[in-house]
Protein backbone atom coordinates (compact mmCIF):
# COMPACT_ATOMS: atom_id res chain seq x y z
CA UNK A 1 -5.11 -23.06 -7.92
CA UNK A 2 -3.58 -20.83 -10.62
CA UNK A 3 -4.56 -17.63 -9.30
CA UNK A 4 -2.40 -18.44 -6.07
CA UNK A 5 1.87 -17.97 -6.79
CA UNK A 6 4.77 -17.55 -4.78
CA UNK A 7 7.25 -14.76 -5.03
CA UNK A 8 9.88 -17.63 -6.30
CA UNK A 9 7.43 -18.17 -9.25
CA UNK A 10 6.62 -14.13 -9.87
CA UNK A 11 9.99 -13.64 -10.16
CA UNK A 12 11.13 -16.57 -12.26
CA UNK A 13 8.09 -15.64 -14.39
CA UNK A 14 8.70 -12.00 -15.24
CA UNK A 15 11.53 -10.36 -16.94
CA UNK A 16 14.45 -8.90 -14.69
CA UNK A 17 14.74 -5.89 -14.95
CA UNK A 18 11.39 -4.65 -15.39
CA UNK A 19 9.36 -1.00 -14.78
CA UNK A 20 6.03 -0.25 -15.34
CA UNK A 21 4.19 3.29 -15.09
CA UNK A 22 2.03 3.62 -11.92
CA UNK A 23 0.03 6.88 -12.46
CA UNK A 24 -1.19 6.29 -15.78
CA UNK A 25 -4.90 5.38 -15.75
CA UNK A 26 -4.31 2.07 -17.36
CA UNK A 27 -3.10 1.41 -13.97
CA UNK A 28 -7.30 1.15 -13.08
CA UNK A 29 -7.43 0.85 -9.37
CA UNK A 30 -4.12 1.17 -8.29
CA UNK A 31 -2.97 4.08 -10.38
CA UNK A 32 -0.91 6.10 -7.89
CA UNK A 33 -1.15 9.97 -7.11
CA UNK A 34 0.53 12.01 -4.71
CA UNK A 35 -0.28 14.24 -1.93
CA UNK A 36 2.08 16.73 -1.24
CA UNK A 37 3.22 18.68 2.22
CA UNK A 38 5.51 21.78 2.36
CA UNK A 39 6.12 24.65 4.32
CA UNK A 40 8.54 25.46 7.27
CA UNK A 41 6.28 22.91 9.74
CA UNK A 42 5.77 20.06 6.88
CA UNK A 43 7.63 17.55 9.13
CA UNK A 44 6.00 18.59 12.18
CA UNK A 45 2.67 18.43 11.04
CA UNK A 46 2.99 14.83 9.50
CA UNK A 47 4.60 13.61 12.33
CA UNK A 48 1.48 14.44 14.57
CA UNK A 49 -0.61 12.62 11.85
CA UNK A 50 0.93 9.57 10.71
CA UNK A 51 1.68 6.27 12.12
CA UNK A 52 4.76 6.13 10.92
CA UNK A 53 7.83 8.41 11.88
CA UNK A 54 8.13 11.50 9.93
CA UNK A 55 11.10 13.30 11.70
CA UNK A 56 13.48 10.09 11.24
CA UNK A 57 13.33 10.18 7.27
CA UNK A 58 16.36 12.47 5.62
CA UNK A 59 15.86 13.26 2.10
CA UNK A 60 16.33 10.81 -0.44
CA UNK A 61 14.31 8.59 2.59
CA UNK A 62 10.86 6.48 2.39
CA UNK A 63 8.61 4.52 4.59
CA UNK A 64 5.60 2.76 4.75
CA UNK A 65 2.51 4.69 6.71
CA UNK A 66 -0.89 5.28 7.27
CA UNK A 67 -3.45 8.00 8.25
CA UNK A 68 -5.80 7.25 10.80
CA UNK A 69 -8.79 8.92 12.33
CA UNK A 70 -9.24 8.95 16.06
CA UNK A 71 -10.80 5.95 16.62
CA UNK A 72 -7.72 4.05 15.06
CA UNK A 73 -9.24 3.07 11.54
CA UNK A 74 -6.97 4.22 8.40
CA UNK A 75 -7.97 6.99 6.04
CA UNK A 76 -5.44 5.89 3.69
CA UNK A 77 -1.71 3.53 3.59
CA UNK A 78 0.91 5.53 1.82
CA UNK A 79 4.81 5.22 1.13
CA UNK A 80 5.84 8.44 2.19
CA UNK A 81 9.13 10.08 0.40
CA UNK A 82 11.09 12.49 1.81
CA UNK A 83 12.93 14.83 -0.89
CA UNK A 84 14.57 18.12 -0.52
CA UNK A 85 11.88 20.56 0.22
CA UNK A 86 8.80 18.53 0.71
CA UNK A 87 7.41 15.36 1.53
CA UNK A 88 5.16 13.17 -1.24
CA UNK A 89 2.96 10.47 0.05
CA UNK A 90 2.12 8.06 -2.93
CA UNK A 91 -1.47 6.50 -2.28
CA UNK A 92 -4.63 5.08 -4.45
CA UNK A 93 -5.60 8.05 -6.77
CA UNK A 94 -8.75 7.92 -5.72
CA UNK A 95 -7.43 8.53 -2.37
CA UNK A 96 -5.40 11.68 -2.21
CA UNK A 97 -8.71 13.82 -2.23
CA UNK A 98 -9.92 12.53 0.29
CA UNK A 99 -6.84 12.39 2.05
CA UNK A 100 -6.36 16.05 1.34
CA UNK A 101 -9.81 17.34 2.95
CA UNK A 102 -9.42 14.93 6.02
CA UNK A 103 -5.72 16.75 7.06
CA UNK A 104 -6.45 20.04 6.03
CA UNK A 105 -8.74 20.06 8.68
CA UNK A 106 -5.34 19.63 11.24
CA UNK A 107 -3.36 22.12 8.63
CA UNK A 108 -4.58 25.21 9.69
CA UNK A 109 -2.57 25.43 12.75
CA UNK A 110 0.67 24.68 11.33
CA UNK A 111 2.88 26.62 8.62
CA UNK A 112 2.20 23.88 6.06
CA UNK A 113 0.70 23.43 2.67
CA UNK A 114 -1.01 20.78 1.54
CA UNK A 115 -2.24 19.98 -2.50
CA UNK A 116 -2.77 17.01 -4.45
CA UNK A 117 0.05 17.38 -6.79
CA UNK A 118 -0.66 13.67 -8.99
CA UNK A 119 -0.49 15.45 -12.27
CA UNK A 120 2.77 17.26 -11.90
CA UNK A 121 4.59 13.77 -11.85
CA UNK A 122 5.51 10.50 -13.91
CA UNK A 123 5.35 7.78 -11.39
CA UNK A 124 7.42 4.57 -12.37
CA UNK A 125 7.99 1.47 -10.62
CA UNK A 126 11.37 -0.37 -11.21
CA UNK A 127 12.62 -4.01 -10.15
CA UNK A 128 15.67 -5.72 -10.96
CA UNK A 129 18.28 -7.45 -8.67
CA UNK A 130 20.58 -4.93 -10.28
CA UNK A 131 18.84 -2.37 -8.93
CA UNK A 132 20.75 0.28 -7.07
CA UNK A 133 19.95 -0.08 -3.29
CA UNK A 134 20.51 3.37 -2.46
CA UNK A 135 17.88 6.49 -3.31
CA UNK A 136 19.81 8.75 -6.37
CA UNK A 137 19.19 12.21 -7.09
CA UNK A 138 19.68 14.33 -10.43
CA UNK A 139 18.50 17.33 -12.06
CA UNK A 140 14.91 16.21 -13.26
CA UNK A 141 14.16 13.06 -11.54
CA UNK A 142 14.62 11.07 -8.15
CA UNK A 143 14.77 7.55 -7.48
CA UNK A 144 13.58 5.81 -4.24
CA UNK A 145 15.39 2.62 -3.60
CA UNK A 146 12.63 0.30 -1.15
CA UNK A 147 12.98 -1.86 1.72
CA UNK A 148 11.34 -5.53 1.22
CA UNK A 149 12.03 -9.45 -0.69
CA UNK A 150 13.35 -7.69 -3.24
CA UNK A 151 15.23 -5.09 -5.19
CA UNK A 152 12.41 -2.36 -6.22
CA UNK A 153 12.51 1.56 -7.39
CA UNK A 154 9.77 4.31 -7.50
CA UNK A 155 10.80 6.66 -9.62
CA UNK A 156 9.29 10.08 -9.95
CA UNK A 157 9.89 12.64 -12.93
CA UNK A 158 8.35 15.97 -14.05
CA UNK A 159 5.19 15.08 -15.74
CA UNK A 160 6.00 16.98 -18.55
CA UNK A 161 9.73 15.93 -18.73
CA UNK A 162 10.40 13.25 -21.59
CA UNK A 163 9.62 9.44 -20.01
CA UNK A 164 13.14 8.12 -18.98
CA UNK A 165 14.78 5.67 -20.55
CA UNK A 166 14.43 2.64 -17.81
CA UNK A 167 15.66 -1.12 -17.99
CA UNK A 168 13.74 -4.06 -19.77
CA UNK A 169 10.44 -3.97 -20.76
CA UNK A 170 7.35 -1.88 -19.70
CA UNK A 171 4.98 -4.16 -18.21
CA UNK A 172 1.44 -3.35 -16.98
CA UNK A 173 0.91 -1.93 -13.34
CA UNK A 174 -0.93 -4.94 -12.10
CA UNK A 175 2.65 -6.65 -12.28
CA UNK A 176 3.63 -3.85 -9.22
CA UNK A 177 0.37 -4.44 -7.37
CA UNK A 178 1.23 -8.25 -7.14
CA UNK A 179 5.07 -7.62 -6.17
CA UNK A 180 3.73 -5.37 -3.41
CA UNK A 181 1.30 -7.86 -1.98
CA UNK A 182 4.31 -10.92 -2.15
CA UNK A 183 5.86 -8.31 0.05
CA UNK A 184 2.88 -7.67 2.08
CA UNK A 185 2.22 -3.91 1.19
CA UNK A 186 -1.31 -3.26 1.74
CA UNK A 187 -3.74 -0.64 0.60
CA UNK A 188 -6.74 1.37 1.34
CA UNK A 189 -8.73 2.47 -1.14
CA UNK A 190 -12.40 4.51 -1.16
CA UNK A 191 -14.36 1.66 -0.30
CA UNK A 192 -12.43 0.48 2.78
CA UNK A 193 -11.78 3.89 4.19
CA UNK A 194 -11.88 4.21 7.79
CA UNK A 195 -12.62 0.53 8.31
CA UNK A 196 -9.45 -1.07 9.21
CA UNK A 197 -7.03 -0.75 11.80
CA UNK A 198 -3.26 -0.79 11.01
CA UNK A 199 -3.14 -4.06 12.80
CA UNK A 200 -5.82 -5.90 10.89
CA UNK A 201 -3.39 -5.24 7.94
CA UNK A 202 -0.26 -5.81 9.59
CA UNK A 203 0.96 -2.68 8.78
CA UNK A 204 3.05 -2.70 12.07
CA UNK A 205 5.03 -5.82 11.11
CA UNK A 206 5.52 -4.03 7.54
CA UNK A 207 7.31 -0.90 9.12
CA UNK A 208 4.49 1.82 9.00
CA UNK A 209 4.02 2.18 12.14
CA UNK A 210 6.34 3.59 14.97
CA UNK A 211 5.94 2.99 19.02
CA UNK A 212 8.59 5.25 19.96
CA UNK A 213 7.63 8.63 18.13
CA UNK A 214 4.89 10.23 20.73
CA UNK A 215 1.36 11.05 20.01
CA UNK A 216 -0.58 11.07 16.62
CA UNK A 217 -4.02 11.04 15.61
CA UNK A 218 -5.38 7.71 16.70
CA UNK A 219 -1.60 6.88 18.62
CA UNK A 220 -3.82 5.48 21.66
CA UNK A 221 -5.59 3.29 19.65
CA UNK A 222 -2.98 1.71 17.76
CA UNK A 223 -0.77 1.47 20.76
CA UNK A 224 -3.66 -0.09 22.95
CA UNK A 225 -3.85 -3.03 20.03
CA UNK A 226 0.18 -3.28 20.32
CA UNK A 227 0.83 -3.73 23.89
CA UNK A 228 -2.84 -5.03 25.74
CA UNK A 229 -4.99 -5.56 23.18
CA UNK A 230 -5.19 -9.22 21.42
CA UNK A 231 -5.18 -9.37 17.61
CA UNK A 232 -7.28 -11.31 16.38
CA UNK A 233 -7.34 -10.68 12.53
CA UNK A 234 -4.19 -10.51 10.05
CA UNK A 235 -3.56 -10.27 6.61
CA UNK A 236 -3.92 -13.26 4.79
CA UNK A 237 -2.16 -14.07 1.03
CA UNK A 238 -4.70 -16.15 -0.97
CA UNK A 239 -5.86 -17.11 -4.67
CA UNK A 240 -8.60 -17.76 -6.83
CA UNK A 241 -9.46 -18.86 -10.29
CA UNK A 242 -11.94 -16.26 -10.48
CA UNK A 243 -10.88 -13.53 -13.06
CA UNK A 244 -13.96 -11.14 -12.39
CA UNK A 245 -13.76 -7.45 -10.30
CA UNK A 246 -13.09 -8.04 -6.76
CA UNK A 247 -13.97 -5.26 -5.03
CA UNK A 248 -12.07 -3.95 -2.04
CA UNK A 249 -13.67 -4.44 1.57
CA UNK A 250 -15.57 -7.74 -0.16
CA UNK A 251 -16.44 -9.76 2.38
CA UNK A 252 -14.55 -13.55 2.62
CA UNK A 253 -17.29 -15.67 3.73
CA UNK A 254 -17.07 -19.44 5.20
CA UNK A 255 -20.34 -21.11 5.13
CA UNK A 256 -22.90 -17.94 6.35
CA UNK A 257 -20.19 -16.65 8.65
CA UNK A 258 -18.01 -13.71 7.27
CA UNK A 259 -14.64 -14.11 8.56
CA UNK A 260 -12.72 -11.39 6.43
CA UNK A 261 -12.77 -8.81 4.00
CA UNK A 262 -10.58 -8.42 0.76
CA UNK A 263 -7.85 -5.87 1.50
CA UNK A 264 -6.63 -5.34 -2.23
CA UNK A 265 -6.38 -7.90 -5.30
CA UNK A 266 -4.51 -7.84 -8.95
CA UNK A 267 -4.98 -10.64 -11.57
CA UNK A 268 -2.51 -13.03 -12.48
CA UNK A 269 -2.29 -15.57 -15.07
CA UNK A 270 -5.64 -17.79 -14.82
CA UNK A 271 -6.63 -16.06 -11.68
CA UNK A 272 -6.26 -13.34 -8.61
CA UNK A 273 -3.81 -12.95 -5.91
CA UNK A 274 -5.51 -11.29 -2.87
CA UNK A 275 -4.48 -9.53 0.51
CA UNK A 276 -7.49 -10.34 3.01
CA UNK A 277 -8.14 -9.40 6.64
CA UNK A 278 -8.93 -12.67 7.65
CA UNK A 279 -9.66 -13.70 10.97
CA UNK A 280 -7.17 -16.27 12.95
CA UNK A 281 -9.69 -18.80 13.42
CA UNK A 282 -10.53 -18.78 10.02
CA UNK A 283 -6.97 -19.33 9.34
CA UNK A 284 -6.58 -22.29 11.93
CA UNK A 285 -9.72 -24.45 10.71
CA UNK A 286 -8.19 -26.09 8.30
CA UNK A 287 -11.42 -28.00 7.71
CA UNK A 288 -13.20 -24.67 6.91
CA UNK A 289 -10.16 -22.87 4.95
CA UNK A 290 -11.22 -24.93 1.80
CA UNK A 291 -14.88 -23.40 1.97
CA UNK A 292 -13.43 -19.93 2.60
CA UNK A 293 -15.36 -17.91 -0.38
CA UNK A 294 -15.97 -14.18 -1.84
CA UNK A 295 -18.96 -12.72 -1.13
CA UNK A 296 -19.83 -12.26 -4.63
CA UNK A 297 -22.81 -13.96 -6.07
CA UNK A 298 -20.42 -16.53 -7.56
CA UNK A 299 -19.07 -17.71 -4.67
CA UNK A 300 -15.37 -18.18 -5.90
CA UNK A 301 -13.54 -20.36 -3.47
CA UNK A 302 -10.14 -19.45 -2.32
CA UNK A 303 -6.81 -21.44 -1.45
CA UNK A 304 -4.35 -19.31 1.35
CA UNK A 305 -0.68 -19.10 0.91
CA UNK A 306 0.46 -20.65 4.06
């Protein structure tokens, strides 16, 4: 199935190096913005909201996360920067707003400020296997080296500074959205708000979430799944042929049963690749993975990356 590739073929396919812009609306879906936290009790504040741990990062630092209500199920995944004087967590445009209204409501008892600050920045997305591995600072920009398969960069500049002068070509931002899901990043957008727990996305075996950093909203939760609870849904890395919109939280059906839901999804030649949050029996049926299907009224089938 074309829509299905491997990271061998992704990167044997594109050119290395590479960057692409990631908060230009071309991006569609996964155009990135930022939420921003300052203020003398920024760290202190997101460390008694977020999965991941806040107080660990020293500038220059990032880290997958995720926001969750009480209950457990994530507002939003992020990769949370640390610079200087703030920290920037990098989500689904559509996102940050929402975001923004759901922790201001913790805010007030902290010194901390809180905006959506996606239009004061150019947000880039670099890979290359000459790509520096460390995060680099200068006078107008900052670059954010990442943890995962491969050698990748965010890079964030003024928004009104002139566009840097990267490596290779400029390629569109679905070519990031596919490198993050070969790494198994995945995202939360509107539609799947407050839905999904961190591990029905493995977001713990990604590195956003920490055991050992004390309470948070939704810590009990999260930490219930962890040590008693038994996981019975993962993420899943599948293809299709189908090249139509995909929304997120579509349901992955297998005959009338729904097993799953679509996590995120980004076209590739002749096809899709998806992240789904697909249940383990699903998985194990082999008889019944080649009937797995969107809930669309097409029906397209899928193939899993095993």
């Amino acid at each position: 199935m074309s829509g299905l590739i491997t990271m061998e073929q992704f990167l044997a396919n594109q050119p290395v190096p590479a960057h692409c812009r990631l908060d230009d609306s071309a991006a569609g879906r996964d155009q990135l913005g930022a939420l921003a936290v300052s203020g003398p009790d920024a760290g202190k504040f997101l460390q008694g909201q977020l999965t991941c741990d806040v107080l660990a990062l020293t500038p220059g630092q990032q880290t997958l996360g995720a926001s969750c209500t009480p209950q457990g199920r994530m507002r939003a995944v992020f990769r949370l920067l640390r610079r200087d004087d703030d920290f920037l967590l990098l989500m689904p445009r559509t996102v940050v707003p929402l975001l923004l209204d759901a922790l201001k409501k913790y805010a007030v008892f902290f010194k901390a400020q809180l905006r959506d600050a996606s239009a004061e920045f150019q947000i880039w997305g670099l890979w290359g296997s000459a790509l520096a591995t460390e995060s680099t600072f200068d006078s107008t920009t900052v670059r954010f080296a990442l943890n995962g398969p491969f050698a990748r960069q965010l890079l964030l500049a003024p928004a009104a500074a002139t566009e840097p002068v990267l490596p290779g070509p400029t390629l569109a931002a679905c070519h990031w959205a596919v490198a993050e899901m070969l790494a198994g990043e995945p995202a939360v957008y509107p539609e799947t708000m407050e839905k999904l727990l961190p591990h029905h996305v493995n977001l713990p075996a990604a590195g956003g979430v920490s055991f050992n950093k004390g309470c948070y909203t939704g810590q009990e939760i999260v930490a219930r799944m962890e040590y008693r609870g038994k996981i019975k849904t993962h993420l899943q890395l599948a293809g299709t042929d189908f090249t139509g919109l995909v929304p997120p939280g579509c349901p992955v059906n297998t005959g009338d049963r729904s097993v799953g839901e679509v996590v995120r999804s980004a076209p590739t030649t002749g096809g899709q690749l998806l992240l789904l949050s697909l249940s383990d029996q699903a998985v194990a049926e082999p008889a019944q993975t080649e009937q797995l299907q969107l809930g669309l009224p097409e029906a397209p089938i899928l193939e899993l990356h095993r």
